[in-house]
PDB file of N, CA and C in Angstrom:
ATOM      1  N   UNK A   1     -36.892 -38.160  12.126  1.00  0.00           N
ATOM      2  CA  UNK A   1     -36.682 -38.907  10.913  1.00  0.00           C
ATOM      3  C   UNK A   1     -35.960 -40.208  11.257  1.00  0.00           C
ATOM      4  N   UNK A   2     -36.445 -41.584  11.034  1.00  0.00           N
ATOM      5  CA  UNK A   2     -36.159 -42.894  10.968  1.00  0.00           C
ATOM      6  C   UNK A   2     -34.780 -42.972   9.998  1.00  0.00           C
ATOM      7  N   UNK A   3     -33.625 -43.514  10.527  1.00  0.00           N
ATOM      8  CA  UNK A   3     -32.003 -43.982   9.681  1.00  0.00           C
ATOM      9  C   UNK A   3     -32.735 -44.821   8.895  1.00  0.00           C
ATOM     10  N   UNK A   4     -31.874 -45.294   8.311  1.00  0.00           N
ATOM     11  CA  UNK A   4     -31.559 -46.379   6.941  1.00  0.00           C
ATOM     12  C   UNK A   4     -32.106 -47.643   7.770  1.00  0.00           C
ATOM     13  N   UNK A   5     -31.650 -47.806   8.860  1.00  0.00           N
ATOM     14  CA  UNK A   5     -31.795 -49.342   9.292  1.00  0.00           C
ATOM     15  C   UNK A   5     -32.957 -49.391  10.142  1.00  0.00           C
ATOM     16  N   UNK A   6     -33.703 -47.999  10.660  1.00  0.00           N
ATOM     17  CA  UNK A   6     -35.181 -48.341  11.497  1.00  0.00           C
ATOM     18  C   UNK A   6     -34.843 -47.599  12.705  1.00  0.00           C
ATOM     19  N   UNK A   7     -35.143 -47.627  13.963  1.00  0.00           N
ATOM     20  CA  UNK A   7     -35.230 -47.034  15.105  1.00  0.00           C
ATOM     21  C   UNK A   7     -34.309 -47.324  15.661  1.00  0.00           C
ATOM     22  N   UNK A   8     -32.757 -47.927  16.139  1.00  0.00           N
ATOM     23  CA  UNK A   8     -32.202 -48.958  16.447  1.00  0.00           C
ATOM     24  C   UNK A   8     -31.685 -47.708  17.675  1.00  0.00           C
ATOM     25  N   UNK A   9     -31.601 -48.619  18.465  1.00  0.00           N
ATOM     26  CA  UNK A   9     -30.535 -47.697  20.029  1.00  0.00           C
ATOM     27  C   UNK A   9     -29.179 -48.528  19.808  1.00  0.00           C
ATOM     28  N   UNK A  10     -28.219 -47.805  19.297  1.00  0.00           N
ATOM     29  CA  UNK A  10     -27.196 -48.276  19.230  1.00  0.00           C
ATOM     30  C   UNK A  10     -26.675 -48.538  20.564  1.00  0.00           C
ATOM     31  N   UNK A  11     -26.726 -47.426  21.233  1.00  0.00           N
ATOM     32  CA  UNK A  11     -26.086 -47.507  22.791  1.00  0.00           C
ATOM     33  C   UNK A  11     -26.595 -48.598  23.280  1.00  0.00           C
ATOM     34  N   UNK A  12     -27.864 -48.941  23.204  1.00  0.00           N
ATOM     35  CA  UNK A  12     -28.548 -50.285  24.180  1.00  0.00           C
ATOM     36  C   UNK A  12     -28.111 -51.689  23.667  1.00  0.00           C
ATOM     37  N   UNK A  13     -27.862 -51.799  22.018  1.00  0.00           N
ATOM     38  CA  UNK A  13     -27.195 -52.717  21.539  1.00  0.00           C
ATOM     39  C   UNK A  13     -25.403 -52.695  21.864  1.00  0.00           C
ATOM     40  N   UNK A  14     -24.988 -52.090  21.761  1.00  0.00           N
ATOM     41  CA  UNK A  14     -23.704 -52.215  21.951  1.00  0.00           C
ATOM     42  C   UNK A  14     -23.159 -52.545  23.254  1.00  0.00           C
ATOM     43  N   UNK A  15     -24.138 -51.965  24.667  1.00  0.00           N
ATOM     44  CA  UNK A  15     -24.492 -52.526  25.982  1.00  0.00           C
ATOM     45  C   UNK A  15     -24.285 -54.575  26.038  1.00  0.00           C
ATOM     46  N   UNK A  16     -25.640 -54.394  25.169  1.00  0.00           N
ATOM     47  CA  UNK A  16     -26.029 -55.768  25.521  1.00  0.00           C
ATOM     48  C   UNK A  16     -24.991 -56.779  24.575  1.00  0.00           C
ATOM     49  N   UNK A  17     -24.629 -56.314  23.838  1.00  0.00           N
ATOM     50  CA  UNK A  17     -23.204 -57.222  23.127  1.00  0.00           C
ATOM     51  C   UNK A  17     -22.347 -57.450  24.125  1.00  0.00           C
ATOM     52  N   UNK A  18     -22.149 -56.284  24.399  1.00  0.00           N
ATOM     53  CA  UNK A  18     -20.640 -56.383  25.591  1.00  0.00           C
ATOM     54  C   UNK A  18     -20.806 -57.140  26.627  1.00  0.00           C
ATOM     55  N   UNK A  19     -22.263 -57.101  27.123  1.00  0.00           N
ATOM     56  CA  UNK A  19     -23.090 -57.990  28.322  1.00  0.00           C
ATOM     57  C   UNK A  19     -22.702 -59.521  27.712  1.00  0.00           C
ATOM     58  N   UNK A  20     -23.426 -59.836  27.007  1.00  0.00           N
ATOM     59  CA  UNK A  20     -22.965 -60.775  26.130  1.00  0.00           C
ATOM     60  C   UNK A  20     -21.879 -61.515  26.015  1.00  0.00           C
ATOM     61  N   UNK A  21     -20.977 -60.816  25.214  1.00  0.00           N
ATOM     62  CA  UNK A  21     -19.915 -61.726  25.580  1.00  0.00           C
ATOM     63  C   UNK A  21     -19.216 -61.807  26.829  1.00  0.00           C
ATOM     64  N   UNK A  22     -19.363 -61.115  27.598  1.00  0.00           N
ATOM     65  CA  UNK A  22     -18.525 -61.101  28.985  1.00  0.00           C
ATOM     66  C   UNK A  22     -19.539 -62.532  29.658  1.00  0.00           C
ATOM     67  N   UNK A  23     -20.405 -62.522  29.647  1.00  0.00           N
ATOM     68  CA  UNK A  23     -21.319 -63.763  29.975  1.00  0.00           C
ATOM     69  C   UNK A  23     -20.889 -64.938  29.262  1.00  0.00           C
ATOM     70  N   UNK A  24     -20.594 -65.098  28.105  1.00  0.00           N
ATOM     71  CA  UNK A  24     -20.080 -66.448  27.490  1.00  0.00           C
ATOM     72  C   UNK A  24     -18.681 -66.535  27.630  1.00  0.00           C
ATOM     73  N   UNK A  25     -17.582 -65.190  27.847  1.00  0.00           N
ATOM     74  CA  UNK A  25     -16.460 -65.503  28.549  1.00  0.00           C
ATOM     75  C   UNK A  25     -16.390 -66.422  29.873  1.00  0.00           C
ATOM     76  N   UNK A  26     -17.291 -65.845  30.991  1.00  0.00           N
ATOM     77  CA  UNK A  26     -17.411 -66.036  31.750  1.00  0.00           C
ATOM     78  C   UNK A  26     -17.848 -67.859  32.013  1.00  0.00           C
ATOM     79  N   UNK A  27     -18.774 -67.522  31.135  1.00  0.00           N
ATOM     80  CA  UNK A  27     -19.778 -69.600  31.175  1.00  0.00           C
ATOM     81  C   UNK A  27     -18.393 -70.311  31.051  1.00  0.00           C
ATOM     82  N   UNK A  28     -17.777 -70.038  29.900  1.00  0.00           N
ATOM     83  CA  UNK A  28     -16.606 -70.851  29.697  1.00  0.00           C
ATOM     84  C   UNK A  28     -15.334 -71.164  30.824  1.00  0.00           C
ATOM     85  N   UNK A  29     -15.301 -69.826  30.944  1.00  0.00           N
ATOM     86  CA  UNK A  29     -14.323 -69.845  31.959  1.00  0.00           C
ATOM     87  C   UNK A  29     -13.873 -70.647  33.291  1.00  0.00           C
ATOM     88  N   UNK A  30     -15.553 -70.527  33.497  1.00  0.00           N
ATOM     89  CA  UNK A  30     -15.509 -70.293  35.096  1.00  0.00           C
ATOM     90  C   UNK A  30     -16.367 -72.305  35.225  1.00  0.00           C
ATOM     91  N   UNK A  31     -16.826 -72.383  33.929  1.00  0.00           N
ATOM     92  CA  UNK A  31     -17.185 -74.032  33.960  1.00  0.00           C
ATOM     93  C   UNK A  31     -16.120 -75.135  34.052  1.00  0.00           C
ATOM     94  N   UNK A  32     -14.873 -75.232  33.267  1.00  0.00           N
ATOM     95  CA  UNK A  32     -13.906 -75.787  33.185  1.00  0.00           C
ATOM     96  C   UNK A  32     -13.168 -75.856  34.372  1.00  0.00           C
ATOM     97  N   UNK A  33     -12.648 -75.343  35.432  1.00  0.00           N
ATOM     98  CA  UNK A  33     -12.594 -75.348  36.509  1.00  0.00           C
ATOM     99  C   UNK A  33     -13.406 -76.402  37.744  1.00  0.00           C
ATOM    100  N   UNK A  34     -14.487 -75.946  37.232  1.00  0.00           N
ATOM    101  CA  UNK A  34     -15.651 -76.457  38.104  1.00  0.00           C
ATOM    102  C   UNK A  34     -15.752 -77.622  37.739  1.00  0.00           C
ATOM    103  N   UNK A  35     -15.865 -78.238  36.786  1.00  0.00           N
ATOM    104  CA  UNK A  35     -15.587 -79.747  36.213  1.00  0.00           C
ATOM    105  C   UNK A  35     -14.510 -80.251  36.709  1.00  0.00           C
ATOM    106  N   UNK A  36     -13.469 -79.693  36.705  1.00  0.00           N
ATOM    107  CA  UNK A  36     -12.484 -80.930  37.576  1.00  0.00           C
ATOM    108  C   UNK A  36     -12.493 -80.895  38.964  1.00  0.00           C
ATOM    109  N   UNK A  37     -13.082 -79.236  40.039  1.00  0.00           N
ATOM    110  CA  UNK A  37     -12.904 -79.762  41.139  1.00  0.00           C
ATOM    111  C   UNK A  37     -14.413 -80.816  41.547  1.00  0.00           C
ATOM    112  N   UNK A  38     -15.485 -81.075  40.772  1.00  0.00           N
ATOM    113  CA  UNK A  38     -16.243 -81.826  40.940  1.00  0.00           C
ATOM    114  C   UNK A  38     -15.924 -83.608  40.492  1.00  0.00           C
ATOM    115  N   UNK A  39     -14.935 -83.379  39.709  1.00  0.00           N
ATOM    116  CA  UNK A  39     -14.219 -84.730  39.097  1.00  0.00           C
ATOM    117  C   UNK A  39     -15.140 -85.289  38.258  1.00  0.00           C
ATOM    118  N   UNK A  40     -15.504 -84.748  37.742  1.00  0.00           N
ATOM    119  CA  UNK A  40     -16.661 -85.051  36.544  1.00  0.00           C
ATOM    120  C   UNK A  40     -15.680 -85.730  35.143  1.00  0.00           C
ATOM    121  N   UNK A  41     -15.680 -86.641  34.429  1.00  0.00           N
ATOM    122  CA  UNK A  41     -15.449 -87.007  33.184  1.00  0.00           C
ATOM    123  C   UNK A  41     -16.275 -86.676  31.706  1.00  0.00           C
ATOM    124  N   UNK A  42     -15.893 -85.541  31.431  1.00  0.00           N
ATOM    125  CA  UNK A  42     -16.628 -85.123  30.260  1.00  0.00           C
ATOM    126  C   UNK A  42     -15.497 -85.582  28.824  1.00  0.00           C
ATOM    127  N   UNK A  43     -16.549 -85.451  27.773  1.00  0.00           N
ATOM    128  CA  UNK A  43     -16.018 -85.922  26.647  1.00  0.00           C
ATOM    129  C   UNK A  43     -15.472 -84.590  25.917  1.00  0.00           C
ATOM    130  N   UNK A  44     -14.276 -84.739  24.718  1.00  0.00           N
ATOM    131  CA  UNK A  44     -13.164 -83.706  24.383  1.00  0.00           C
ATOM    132  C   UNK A  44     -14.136 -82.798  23.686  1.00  0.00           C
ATOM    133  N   UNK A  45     -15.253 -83.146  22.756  1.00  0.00           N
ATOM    134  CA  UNK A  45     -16.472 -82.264  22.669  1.00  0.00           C
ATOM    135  C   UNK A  45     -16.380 -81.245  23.929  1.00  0.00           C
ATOM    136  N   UNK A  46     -16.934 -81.534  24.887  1.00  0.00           N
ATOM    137  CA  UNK A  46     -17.238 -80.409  25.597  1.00  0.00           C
ATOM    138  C   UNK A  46     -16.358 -79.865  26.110  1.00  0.00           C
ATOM    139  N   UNK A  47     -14.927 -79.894  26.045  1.00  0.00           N
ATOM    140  CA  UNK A  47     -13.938 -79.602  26.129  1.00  0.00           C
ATOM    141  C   UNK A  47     -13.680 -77.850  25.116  1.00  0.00           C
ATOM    142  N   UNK A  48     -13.654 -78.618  23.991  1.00  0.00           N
ATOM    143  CA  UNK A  48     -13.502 -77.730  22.981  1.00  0.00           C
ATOM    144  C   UNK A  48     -14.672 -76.496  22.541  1.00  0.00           C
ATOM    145  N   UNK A  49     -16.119 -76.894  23.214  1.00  0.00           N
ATOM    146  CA  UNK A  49     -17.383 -75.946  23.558  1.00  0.00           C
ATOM    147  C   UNK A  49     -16.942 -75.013  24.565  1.00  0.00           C
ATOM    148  N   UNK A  50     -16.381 -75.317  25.464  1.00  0.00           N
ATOM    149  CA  UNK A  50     -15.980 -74.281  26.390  1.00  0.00           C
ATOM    150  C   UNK A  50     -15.267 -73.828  25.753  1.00  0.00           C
ATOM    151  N   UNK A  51     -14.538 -73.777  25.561  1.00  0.00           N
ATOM    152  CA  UNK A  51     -12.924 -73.493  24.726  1.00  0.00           C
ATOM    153  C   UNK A  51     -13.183 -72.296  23.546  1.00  0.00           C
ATOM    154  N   UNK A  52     -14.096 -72.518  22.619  1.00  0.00           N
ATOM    155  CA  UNK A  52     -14.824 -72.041  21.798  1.00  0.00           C
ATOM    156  C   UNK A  52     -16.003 -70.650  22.218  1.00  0.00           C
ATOM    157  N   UNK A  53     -16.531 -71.043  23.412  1.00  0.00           N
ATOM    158  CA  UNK A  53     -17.549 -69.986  23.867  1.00  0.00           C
ATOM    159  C   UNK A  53     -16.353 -69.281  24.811  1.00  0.00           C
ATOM    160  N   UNK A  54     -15.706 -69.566  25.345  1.00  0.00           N
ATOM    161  CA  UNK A  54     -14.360 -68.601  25.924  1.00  0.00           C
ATOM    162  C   UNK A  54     -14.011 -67.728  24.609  1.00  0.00           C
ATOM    163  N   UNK A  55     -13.409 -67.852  23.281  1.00  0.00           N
ATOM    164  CA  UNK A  55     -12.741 -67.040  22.328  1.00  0.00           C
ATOM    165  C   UNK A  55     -14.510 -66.309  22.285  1.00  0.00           C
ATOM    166  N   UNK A  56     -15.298 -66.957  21.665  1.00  0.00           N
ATOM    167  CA  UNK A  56     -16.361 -66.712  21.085  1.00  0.00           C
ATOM    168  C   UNK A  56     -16.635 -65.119  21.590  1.00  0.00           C
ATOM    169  N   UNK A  57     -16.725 -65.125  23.222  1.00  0.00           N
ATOM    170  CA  UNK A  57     -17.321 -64.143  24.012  1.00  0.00           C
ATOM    171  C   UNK A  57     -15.679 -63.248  24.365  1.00  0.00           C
ATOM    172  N   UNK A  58     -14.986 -63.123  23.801  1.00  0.00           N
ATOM    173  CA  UNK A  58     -13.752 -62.393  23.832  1.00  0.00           C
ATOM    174  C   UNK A  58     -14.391 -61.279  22.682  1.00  0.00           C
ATOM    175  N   UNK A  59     -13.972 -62.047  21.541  1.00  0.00           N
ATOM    176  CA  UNK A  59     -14.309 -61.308  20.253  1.00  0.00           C
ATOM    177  C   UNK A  59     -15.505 -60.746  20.400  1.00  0.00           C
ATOM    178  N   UNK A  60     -16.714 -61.213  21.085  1.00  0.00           N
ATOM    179  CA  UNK A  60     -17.919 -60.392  21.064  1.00  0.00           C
ATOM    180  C   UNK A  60     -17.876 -58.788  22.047  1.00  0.00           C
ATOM    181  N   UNK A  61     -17.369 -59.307  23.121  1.00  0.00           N
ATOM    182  CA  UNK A  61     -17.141 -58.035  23.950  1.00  0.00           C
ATOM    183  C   UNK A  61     -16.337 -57.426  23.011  1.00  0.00           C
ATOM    184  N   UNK A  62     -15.378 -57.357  22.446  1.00  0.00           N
ATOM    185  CA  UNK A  62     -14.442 -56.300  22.026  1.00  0.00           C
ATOM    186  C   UNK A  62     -14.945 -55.697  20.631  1.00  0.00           C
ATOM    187  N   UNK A  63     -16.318 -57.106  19.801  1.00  0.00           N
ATOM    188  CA  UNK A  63     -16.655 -56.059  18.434  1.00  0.00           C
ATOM    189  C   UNK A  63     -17.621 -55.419  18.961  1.00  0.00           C
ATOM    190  N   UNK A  64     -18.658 -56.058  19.419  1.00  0.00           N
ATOM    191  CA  UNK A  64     -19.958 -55.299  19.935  1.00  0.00           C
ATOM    192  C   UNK A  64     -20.039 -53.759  19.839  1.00  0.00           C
ATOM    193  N   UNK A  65     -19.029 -53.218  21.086  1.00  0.00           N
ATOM    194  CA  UNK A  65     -18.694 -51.608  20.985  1.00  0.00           C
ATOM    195  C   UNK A  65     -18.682 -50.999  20.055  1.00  0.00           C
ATOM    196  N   UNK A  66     -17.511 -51.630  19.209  1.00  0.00           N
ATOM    197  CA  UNK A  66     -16.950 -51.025  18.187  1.00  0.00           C
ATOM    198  C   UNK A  66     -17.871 -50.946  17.154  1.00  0.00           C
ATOM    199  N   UNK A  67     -18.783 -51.986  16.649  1.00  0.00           N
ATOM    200  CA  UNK A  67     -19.526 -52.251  15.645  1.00  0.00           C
ATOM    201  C   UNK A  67     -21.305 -51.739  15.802  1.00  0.00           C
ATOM    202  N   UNK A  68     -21.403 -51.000  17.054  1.00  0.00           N
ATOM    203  CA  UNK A  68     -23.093 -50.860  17.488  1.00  0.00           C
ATOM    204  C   UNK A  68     -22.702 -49.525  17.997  1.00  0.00           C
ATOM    205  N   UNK A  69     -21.377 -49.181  18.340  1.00  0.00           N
ATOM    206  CA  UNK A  69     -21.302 -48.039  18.751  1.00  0.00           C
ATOM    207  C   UNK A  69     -20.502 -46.640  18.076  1.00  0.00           C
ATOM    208  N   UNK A  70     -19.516 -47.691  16.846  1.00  0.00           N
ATOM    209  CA  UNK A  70     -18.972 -46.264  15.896  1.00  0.00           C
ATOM    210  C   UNK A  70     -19.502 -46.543  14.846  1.00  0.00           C
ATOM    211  N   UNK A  71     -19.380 -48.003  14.114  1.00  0.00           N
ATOM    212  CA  UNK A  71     -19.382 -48.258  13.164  1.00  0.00           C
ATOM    213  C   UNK A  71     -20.870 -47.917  12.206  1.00  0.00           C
ATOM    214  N   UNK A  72     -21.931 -48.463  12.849  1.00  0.00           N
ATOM    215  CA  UNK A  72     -23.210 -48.835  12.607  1.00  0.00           C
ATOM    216  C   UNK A  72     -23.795 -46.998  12.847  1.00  0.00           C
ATOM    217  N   UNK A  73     -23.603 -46.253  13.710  1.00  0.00           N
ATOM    218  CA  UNK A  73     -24.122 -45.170  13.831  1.00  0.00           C
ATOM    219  C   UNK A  73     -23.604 -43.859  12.866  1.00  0.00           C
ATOM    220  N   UNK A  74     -22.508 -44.451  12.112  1.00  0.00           N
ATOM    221  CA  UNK A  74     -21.351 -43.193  11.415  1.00  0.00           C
ATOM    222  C   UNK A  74     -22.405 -43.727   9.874  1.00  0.00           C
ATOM    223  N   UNK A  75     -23.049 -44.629   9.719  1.00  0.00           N
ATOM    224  CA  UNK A  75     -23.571 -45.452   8.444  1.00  0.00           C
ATOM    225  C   UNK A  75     -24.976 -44.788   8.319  1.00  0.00           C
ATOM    226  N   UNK A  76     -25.443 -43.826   9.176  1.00  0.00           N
ATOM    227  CA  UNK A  76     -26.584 -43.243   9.069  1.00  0.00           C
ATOM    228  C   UNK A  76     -26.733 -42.234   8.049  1.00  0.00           C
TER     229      UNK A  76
END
């Protein structure tokens, strides 16, 4: 019998969230660095994009789990 919301693999979604944000933690992270030892002059825009996809992919790793893996499956 098909849930409320369709076939969904919670486990495989809640995976790929966590994948997810640890990857846009990471972009952020690990770019900002790399810009100054290359001595690159970027504008405060892209400053604040990193900055932004750093929190962005915090909060995603930590709801993802919670939200694909208790939340969304207890709603069946």
């Amino acid at each position: 019998m098909t849930g409320r919301y369709g076939n969904l693999d919670y486990g495989t979604l809640a995976k790929r969230g966590f994948l997810l944000g640890v990857g846009l933690f990471l972009l952020g992270e690990l770019l900002e660095p790399l810009q100054h030892a290359v001595g690159l002059q970027v504008p405060g825009w892209e400053h604040g994009l990193l900055f932004y996809m750093t929190v962005l992919g915090v909060l995603v790793a930590l709801l993802s789990p919670f939200v694909f893996g208790i939340a969304l499956p207890l709603t069946e």
